[in-house]
PDB file of N, CA and C in Angstrom:
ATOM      1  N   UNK A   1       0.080 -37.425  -8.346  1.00  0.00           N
ATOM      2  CA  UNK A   1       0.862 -36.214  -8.249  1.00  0.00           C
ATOM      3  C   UNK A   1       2.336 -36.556  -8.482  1.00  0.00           C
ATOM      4  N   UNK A   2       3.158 -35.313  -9.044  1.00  0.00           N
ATOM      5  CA  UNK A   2       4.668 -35.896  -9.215  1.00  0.00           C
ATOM      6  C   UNK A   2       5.542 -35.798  -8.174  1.00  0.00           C
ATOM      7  N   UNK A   3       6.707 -36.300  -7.967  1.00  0.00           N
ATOM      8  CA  UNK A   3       7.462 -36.466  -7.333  1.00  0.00           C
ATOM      9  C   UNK A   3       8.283 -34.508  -7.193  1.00  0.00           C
ATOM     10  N   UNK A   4       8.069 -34.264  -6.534  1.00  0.00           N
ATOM     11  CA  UNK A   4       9.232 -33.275  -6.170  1.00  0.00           C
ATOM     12  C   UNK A   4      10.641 -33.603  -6.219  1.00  0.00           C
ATOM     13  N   UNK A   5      11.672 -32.710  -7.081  1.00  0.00           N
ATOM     14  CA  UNK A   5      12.930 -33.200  -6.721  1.00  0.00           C
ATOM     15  C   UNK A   5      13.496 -32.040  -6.846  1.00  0.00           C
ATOM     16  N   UNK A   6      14.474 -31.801  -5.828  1.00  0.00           N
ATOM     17  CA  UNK A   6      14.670 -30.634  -5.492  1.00  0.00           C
ATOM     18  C   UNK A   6      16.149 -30.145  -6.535  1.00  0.00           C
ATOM     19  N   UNK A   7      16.009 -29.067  -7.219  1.00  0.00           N
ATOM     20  CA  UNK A   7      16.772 -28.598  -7.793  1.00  0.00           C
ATOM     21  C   UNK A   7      17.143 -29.074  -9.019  1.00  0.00           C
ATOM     22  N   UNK A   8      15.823 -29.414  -9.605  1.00  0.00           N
ATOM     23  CA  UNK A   8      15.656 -29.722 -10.965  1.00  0.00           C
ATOM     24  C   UNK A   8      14.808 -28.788 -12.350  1.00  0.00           C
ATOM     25  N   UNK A   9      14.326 -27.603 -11.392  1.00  0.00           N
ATOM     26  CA  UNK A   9      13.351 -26.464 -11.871  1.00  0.00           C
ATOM     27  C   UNK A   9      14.258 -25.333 -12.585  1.00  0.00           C
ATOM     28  N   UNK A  10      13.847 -25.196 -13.655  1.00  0.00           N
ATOM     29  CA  UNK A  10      14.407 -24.074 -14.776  1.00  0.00           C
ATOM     30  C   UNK A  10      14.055 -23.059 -14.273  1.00  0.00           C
ATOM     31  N   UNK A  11      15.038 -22.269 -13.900  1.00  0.00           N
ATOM     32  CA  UNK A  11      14.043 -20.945 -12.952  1.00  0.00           C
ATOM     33  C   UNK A  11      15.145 -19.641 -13.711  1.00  0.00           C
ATOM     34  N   UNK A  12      15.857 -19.505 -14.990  1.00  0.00           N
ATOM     35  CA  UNK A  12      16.533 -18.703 -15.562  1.00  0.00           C
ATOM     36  C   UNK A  12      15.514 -17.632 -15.606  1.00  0.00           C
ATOM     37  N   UNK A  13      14.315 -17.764 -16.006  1.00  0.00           N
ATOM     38  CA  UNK A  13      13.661 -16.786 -16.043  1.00  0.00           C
ATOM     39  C   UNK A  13      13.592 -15.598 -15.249  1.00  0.00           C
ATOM     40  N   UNK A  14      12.985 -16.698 -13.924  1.00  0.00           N
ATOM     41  CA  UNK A  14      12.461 -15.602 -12.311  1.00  0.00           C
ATOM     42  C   UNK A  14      14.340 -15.277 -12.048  1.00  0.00           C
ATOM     43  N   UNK A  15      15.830 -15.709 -12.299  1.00  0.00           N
ATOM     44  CA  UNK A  15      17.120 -15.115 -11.703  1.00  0.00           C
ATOM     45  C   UNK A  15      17.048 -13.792 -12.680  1.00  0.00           C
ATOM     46  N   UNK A  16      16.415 -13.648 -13.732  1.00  0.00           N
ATOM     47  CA  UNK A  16      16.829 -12.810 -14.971  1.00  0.00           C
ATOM     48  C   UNK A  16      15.663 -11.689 -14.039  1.00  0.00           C
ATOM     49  N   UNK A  17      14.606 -12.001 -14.067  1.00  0.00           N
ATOM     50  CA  UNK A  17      13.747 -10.865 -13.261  1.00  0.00           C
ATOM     51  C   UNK A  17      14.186 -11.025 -12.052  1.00  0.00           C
ATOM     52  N   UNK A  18      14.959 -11.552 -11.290  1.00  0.00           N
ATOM     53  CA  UNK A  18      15.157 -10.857  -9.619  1.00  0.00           C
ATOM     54  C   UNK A  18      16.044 -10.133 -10.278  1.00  0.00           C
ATOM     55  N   UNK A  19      17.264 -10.621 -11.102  1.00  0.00           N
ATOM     56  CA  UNK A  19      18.159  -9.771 -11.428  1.00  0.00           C
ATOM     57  C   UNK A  19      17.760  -8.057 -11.793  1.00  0.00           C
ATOM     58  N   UNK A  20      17.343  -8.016 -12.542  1.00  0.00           N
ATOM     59  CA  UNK A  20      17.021  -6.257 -13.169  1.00  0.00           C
ATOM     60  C   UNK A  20      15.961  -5.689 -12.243  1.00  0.00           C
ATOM     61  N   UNK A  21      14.825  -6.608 -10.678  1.00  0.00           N
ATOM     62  CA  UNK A  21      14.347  -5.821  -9.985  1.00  0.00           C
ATOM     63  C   UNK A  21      15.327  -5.295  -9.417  1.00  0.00           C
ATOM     64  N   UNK A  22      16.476  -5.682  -9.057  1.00  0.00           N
ATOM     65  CA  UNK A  22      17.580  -5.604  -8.030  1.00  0.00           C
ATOM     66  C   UNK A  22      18.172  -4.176  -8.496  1.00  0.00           C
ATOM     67  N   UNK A  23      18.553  -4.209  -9.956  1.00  0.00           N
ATOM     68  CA  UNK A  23      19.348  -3.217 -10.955  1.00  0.00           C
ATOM     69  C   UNK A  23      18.389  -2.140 -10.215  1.00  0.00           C
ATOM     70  N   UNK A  24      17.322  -2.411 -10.757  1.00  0.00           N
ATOM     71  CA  UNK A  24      16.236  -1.158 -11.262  1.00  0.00           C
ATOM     72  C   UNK A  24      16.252  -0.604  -9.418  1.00  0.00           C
ATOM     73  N   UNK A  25      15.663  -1.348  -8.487  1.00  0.00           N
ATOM     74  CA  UNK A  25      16.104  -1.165  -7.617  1.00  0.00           C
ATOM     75  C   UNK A  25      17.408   0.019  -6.619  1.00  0.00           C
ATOM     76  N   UNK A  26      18.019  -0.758  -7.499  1.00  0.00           N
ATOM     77  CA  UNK A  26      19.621   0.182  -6.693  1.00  0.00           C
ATOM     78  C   UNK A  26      19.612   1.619  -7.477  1.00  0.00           C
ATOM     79  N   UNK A  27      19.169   1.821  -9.075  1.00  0.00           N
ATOM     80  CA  UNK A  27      19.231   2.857  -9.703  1.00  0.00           C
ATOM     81  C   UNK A  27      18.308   3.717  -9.240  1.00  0.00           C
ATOM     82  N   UNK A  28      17.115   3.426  -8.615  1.00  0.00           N
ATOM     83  CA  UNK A  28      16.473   4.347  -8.414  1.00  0.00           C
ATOM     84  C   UNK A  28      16.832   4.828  -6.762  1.00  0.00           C
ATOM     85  N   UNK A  29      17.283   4.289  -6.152  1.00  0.00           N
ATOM     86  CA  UNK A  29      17.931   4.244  -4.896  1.00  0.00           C
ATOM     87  C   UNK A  29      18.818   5.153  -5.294  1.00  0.00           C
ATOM     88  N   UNK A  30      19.899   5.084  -5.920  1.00  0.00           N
ATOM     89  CA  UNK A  30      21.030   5.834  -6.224  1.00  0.00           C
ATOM     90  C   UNK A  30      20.470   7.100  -6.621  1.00  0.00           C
ATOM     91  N   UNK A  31      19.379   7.487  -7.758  1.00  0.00           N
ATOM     92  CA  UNK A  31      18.649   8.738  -7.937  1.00  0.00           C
ATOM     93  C   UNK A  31      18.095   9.750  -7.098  1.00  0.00           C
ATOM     94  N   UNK A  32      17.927   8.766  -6.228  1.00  0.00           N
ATOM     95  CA  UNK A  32      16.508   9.297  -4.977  1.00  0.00           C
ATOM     96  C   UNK A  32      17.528  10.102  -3.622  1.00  0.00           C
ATOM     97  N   UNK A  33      18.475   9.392  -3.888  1.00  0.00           N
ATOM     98  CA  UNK A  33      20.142  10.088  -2.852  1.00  0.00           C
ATOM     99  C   UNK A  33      20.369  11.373  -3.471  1.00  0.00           C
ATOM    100  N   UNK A  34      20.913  11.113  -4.832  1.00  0.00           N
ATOM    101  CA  UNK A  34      21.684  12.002  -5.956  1.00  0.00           C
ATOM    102  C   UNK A  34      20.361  13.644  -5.608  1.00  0.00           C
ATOM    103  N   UNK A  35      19.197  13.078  -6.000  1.00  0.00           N
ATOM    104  CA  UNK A  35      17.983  13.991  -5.487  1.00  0.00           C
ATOM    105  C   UNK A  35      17.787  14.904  -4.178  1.00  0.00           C
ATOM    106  N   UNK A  36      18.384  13.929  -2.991  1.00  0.00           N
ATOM    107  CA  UNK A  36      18.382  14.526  -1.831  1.00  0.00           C
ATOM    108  C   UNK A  36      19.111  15.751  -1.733  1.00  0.00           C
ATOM    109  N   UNK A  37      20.376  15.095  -2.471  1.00  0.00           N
ATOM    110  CA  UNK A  37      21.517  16.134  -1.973  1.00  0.00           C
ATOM    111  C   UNK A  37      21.415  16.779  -3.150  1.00  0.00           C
ATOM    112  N   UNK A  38      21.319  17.173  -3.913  1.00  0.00           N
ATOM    113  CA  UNK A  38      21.216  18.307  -4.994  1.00  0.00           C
ATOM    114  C   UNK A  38      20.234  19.717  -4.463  1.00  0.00           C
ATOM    115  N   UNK A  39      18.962  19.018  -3.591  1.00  0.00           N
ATOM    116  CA  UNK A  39      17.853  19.886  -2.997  1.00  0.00           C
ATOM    117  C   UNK A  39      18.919  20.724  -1.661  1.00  0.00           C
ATOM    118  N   UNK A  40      19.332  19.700  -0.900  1.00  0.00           N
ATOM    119  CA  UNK A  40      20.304  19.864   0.016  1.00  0.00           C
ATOM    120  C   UNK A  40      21.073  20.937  -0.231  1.00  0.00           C
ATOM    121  N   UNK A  41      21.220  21.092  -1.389  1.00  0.00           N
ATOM    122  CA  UNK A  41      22.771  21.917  -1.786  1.00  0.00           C
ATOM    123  C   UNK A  41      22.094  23.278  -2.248  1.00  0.00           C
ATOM    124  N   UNK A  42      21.024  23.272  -2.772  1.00  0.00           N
ATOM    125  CA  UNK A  42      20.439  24.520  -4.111  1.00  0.00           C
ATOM    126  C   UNK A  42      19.021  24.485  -3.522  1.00  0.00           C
ATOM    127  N   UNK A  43      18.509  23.887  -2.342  1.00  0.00           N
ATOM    128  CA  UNK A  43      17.113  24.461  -2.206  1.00  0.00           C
ATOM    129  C   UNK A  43      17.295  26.219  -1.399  1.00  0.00           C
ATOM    130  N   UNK A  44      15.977  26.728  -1.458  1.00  0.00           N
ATOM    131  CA  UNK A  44      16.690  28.076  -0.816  1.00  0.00           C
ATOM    132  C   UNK A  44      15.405  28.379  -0.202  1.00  0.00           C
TER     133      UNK A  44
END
């Protein structure tokens, strides 16, 4: 088996996908607010 060494792993990939879950994340967060209060304002 190989040696583990810590902080030698190419991981650009999985920062590029945490990155845009994070985006995608906050945008739909931000929608789902924007949503609340629009109902808030004009439901009747």
């Amino acid at each position: 088996m190989a040696e583990h060494k810590h902080g030698e792993m190419d991981i650009t990939v999985q920062t590029k996908t945490f990155n845009s879950f994070i985006k995608a994340t906050t945008w739909c967060v931000v929608a789902i607010v924007f949503l609340c209060l629009f109902l808030a304002v004009f439901a009747s």
